[in-house]
PDB file of N, CA and C in Angstrom:
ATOM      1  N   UNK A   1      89.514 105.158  60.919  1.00  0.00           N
ATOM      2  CA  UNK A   1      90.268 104.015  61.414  1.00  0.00           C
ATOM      3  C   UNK A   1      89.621 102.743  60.880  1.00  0.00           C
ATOM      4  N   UNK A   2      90.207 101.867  60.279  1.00  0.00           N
ATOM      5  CA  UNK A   2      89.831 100.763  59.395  1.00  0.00           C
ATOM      6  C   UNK A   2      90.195  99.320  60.748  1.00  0.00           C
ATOM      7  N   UNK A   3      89.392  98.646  60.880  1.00  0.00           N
ATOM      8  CA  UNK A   3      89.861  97.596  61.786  1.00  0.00           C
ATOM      9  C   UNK A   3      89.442  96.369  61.305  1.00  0.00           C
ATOM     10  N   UNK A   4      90.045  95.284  61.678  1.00  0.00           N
ATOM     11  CA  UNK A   4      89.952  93.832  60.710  1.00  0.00           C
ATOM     12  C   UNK A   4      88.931  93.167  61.800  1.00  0.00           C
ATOM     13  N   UNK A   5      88.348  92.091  61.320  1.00  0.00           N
ATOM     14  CA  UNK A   5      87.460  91.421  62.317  1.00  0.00           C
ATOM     15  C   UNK A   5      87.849  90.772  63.736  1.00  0.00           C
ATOM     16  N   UNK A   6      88.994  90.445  63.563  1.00  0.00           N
ATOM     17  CA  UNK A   6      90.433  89.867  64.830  1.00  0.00           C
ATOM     18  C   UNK A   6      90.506  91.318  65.912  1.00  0.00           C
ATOM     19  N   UNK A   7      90.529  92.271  65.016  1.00  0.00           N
ATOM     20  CA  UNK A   7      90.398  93.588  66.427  1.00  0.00           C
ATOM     21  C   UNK A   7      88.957  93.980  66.834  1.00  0.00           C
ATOM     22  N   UNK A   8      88.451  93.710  66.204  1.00  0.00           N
ATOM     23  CA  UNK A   8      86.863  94.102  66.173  1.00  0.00           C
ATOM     24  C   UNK A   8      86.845  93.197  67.603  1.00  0.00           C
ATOM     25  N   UNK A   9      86.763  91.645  67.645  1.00  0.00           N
ATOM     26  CA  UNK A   9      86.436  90.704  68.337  1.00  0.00           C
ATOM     27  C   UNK A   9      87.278  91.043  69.448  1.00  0.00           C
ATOM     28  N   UNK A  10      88.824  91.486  69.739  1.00  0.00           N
ATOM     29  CA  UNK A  10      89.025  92.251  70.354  1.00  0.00           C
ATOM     30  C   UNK A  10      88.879  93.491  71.284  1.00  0.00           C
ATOM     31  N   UNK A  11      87.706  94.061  70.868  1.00  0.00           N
ATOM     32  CA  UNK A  11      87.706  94.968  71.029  1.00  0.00           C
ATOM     33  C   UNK A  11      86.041  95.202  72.133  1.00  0.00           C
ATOM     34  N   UNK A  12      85.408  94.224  71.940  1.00  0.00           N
ATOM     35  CA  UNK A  12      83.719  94.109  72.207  1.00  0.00           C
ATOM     36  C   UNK A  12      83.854  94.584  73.746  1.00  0.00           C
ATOM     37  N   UNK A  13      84.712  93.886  74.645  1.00  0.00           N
ATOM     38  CA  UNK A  13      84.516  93.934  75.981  1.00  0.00           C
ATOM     39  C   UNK A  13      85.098  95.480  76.198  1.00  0.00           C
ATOM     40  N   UNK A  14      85.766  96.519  75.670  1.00  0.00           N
ATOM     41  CA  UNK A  14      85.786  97.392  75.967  1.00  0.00           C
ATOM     42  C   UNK A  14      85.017  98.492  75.031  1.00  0.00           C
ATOM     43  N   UNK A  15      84.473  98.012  74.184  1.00  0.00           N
ATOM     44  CA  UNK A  15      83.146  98.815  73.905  1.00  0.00           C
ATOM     45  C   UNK A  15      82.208  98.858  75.064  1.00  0.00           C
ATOM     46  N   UNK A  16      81.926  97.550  75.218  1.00  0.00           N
ATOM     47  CA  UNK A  16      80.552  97.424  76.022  1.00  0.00           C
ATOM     48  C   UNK A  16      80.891  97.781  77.467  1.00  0.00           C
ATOM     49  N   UNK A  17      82.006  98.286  78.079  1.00  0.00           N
ATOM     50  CA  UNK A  17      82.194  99.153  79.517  1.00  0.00           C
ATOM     51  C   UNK A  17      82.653 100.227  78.736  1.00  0.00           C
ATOM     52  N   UNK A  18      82.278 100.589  77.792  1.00  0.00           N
ATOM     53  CA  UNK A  18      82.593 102.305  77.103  1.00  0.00           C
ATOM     54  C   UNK A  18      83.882 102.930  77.587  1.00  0.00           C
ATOM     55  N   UNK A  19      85.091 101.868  77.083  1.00  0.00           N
ATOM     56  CA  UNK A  19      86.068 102.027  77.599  1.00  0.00           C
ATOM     57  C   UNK A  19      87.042 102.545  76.235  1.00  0.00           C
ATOM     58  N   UNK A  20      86.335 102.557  74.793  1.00  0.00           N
ATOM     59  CA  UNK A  20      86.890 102.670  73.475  1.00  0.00           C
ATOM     60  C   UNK A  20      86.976 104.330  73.504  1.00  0.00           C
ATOM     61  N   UNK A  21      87.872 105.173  72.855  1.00  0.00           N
ATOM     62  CA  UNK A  21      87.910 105.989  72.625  1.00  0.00           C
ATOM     63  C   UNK A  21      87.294 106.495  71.385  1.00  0.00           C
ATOM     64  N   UNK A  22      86.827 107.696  71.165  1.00  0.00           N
ATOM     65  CA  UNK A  22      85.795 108.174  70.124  1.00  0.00           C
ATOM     66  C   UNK A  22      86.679 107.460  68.358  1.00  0.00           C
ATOM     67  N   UNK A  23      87.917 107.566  68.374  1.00  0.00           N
ATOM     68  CA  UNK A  23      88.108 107.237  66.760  1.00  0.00           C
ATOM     69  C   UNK A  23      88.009 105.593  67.164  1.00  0.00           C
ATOM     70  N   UNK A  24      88.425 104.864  68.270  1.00  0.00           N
ATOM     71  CA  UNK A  24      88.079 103.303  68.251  1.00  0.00           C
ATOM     72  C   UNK A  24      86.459 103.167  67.615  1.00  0.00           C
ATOM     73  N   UNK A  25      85.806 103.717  68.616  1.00  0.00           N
ATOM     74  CA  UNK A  25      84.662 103.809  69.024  1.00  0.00           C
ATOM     75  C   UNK A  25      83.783 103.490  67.389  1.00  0.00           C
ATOM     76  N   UNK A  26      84.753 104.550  66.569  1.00  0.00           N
ATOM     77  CA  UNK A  26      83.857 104.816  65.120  1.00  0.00           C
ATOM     78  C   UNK A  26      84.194 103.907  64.158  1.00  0.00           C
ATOM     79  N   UNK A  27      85.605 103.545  64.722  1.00  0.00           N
ATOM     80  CA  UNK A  27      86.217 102.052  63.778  1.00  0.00           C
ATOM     81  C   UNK A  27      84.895 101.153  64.009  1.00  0.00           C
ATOM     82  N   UNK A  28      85.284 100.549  65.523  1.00  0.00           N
ATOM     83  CA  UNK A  28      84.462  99.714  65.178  1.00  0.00           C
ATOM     84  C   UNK A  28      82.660  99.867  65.077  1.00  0.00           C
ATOM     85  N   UNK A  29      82.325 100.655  64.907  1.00  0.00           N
ATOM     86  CA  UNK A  29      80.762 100.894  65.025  1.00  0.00           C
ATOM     87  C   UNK A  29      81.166 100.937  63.347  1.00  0.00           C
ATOM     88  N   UNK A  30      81.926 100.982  62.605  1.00  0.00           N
ATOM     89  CA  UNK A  30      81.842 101.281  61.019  1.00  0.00           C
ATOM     90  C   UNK A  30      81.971  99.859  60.594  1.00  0.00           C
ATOM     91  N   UNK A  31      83.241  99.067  61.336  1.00  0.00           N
ATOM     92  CA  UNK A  31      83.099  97.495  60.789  1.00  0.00           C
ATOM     93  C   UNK A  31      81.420  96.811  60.856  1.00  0.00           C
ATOM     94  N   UNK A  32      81.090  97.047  61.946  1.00  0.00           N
ATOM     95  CA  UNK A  32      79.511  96.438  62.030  1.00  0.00           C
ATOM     96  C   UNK A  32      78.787  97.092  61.149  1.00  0.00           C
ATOM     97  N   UNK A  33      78.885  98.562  60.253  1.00  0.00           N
ATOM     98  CA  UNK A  33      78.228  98.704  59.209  1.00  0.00           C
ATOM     99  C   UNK A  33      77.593  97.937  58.533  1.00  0.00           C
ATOM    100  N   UNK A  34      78.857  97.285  57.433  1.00  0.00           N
ATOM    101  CA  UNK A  34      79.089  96.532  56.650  1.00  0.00           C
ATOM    102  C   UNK A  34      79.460  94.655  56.782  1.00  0.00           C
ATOM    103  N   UNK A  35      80.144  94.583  57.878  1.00  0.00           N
ATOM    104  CA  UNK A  35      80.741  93.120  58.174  1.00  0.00           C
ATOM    105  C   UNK A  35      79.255  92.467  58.822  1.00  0.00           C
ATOM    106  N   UNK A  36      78.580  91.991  58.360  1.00  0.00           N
ATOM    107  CA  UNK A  36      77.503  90.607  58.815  1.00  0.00           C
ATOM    108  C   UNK A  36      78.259  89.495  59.988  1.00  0.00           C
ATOM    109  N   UNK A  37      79.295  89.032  59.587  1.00  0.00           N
ATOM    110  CA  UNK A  37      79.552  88.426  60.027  1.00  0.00           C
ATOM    111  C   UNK A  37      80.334  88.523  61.815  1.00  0.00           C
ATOM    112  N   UNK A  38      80.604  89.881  61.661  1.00  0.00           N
ATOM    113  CA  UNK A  38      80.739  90.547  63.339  1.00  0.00           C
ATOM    114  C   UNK A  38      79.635  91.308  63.646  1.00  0.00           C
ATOM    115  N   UNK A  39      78.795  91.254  63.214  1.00  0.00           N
ATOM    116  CA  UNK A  39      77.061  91.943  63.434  1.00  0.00           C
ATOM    117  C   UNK A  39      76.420  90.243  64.352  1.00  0.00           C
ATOM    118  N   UNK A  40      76.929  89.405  63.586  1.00  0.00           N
ATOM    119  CA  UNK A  40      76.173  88.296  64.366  1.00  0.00           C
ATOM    120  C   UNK A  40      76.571  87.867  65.262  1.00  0.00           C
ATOM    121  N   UNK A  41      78.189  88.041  65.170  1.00  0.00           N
ATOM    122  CA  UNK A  41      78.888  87.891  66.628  1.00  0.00           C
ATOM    123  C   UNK A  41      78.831  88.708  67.543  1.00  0.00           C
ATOM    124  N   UNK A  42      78.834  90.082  67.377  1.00  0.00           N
ATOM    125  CA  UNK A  42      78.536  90.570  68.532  1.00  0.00           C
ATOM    126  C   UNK A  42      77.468  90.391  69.370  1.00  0.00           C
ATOM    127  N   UNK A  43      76.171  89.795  68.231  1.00  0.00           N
ATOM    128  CA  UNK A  43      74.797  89.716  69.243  1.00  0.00           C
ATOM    129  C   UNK A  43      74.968  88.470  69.679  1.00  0.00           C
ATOM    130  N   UNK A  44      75.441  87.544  69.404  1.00  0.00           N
ATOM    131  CA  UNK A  44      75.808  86.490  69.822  1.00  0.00           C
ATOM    132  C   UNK A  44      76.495  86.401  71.217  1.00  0.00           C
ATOM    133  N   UNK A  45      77.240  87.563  71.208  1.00  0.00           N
ATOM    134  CA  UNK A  45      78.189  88.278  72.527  1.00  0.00           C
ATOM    135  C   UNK A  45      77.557  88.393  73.928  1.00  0.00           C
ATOM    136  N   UNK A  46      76.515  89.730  72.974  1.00  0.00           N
ATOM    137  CA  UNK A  46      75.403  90.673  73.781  1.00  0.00           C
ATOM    138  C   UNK A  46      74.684  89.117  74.296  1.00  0.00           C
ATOM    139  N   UNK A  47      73.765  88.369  73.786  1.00  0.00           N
ATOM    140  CA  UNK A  47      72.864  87.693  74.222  1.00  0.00           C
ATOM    141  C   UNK A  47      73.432  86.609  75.369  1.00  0.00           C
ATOM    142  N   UNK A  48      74.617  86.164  74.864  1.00  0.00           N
ATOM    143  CA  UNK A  48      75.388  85.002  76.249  1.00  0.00           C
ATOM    144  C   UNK A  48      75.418  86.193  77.313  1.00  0.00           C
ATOM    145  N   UNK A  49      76.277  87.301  77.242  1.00  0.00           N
ATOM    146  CA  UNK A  49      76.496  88.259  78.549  1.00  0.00           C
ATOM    147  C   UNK A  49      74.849  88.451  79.122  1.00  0.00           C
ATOM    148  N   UNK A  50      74.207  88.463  78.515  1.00  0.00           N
ATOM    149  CA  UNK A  50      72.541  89.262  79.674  1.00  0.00           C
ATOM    150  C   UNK A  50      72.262  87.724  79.684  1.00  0.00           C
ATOM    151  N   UNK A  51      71.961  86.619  79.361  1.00  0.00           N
ATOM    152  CA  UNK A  51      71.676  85.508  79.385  1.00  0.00           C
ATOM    153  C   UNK A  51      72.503  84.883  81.175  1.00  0.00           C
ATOM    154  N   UNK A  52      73.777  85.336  80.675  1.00  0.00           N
ATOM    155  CA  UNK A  52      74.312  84.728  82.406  1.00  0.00           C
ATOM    156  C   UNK A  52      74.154  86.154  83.558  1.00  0.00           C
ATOM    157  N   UNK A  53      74.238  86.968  83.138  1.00  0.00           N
ATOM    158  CA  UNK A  53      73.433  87.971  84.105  1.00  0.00           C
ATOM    159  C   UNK A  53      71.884  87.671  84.705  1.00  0.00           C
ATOM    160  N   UNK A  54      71.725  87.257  83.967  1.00  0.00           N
ATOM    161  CA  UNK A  54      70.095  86.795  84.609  1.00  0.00           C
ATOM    162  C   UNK A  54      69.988  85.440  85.310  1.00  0.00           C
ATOM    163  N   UNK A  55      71.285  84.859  85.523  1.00  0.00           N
ATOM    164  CA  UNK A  55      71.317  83.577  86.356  1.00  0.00           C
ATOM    165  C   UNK A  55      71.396  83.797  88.023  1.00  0.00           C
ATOM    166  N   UNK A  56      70.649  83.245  88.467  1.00  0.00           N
ATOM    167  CA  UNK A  56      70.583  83.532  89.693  1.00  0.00           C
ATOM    168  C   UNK A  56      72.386  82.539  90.666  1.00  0.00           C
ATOM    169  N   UNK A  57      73.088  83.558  91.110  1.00  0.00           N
ATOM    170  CA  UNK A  57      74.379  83.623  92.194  1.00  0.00           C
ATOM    171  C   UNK A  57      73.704  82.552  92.700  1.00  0.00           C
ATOM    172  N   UNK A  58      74.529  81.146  92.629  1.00  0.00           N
ATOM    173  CA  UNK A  58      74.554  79.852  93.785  1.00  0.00           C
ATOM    174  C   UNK A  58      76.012  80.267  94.260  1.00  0.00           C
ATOM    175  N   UNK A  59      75.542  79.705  95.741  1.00  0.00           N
ATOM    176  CA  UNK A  59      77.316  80.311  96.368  1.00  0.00           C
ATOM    177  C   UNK A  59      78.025  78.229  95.954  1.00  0.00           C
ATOM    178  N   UNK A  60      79.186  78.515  96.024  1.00  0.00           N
ATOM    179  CA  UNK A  60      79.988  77.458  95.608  1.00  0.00           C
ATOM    180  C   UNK A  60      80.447  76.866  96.448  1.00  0.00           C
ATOM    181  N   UNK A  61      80.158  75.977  96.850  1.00  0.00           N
ATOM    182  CA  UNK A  61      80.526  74.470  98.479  1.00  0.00           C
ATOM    183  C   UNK A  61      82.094  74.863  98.339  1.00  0.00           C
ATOM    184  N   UNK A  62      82.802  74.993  99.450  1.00  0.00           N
ATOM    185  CA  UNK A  62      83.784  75.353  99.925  1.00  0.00           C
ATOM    186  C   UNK A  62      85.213  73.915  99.292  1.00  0.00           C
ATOM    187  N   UNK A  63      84.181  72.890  99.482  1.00  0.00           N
ATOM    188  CA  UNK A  63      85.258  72.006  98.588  1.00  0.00           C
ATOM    189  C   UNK A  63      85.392  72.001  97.166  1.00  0.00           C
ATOM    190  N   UNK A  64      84.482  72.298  97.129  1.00  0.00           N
ATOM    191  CA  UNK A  64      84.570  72.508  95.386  1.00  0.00           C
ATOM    192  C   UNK A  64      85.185  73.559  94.873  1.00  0.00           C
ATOM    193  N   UNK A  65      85.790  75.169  96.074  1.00  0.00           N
ATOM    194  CA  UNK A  65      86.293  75.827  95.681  1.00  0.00           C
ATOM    195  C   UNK A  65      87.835  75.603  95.775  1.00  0.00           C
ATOM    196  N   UNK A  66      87.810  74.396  97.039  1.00  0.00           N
ATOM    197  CA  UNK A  66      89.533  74.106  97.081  1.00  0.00           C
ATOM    198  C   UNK A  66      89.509  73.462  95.955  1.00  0.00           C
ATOM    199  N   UNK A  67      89.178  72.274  95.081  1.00  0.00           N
ATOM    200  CA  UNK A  67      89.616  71.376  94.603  1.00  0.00           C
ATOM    201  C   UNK A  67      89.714  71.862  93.387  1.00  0.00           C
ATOM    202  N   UNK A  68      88.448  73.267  92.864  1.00  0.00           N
ATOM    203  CA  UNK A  68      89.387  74.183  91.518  1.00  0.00           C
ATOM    204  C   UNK A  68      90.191  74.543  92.027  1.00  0.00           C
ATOM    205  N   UNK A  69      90.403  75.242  93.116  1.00  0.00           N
ATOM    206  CA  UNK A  69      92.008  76.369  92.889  1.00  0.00           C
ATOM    207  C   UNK A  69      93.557  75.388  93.041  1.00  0.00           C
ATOM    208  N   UNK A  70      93.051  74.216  93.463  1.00  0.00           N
ATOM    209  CA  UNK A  70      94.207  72.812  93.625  1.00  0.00           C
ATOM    210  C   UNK A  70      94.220  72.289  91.990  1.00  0.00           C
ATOM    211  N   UNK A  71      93.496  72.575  91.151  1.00  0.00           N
ATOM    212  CA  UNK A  71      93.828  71.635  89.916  1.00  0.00           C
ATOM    213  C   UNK A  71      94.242  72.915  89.210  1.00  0.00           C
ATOM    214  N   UNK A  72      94.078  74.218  89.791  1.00  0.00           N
ATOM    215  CA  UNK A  72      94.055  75.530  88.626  1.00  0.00           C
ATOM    216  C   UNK A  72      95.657  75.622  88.855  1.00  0.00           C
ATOM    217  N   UNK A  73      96.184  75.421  90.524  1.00  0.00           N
ATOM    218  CA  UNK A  73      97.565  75.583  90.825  1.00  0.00           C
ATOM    219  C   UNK A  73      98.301  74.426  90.255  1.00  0.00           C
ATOM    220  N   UNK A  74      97.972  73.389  89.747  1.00  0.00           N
ATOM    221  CA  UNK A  74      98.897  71.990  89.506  1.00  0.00           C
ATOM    222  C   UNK A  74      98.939  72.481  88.087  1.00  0.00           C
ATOM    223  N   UNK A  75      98.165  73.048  87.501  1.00  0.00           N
ATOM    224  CA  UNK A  75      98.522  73.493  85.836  1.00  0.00           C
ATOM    225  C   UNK A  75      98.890  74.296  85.673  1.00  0.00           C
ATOM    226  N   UNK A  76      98.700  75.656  86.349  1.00  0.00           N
ATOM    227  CA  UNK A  76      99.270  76.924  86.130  1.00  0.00           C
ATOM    228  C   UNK A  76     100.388  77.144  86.908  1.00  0.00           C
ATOM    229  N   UNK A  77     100.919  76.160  87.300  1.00  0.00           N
ATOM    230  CA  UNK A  77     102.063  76.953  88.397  1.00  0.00           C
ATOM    231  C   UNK A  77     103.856  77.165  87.443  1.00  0.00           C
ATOM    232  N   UNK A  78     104.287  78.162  87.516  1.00  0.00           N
ATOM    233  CA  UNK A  78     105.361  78.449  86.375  1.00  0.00           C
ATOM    234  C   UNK A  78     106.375  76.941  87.211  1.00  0.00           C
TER     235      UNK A  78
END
């Protein structure tokens, strides 16, 4: 299975919960062979994801949670 860098980048968050099936799986473990340039993105990936895993949970002031979900509803609302 041959995959372009657009599916590759696609594809990271269900690699990394081992959610790819074995011929995905070999696509993309074969693009990172050869492609440098999704070799650096993915660690680029890897390092932000364990980077905010290691942030310590502040709980979020109760107004500050109305006043996102009030600006998230004034933009997103169909």
């Amino acid at each position: 299975m041959f995959i372009t860098c657009r599916q590759l980048t696609e594809m990271i968050t269900d690699e990394g919960e081992g959610k790819l099936s074995p011929v995905q799986r070999l696509g993309y473990r074969f693009h990172l062979s050869w492609c440098s340039h999704c070799r650096i993105y993915v660690d680029q990936m890897l390092t932000t994801v364990e980077t905010l895993k290691a942030l310590p949970e502040e709980p979020v002031p109760e107004a500050t949670q109305a006043e996102l979900l009030a600006q998230f509803r004034k933009h997103h609302t169909p």
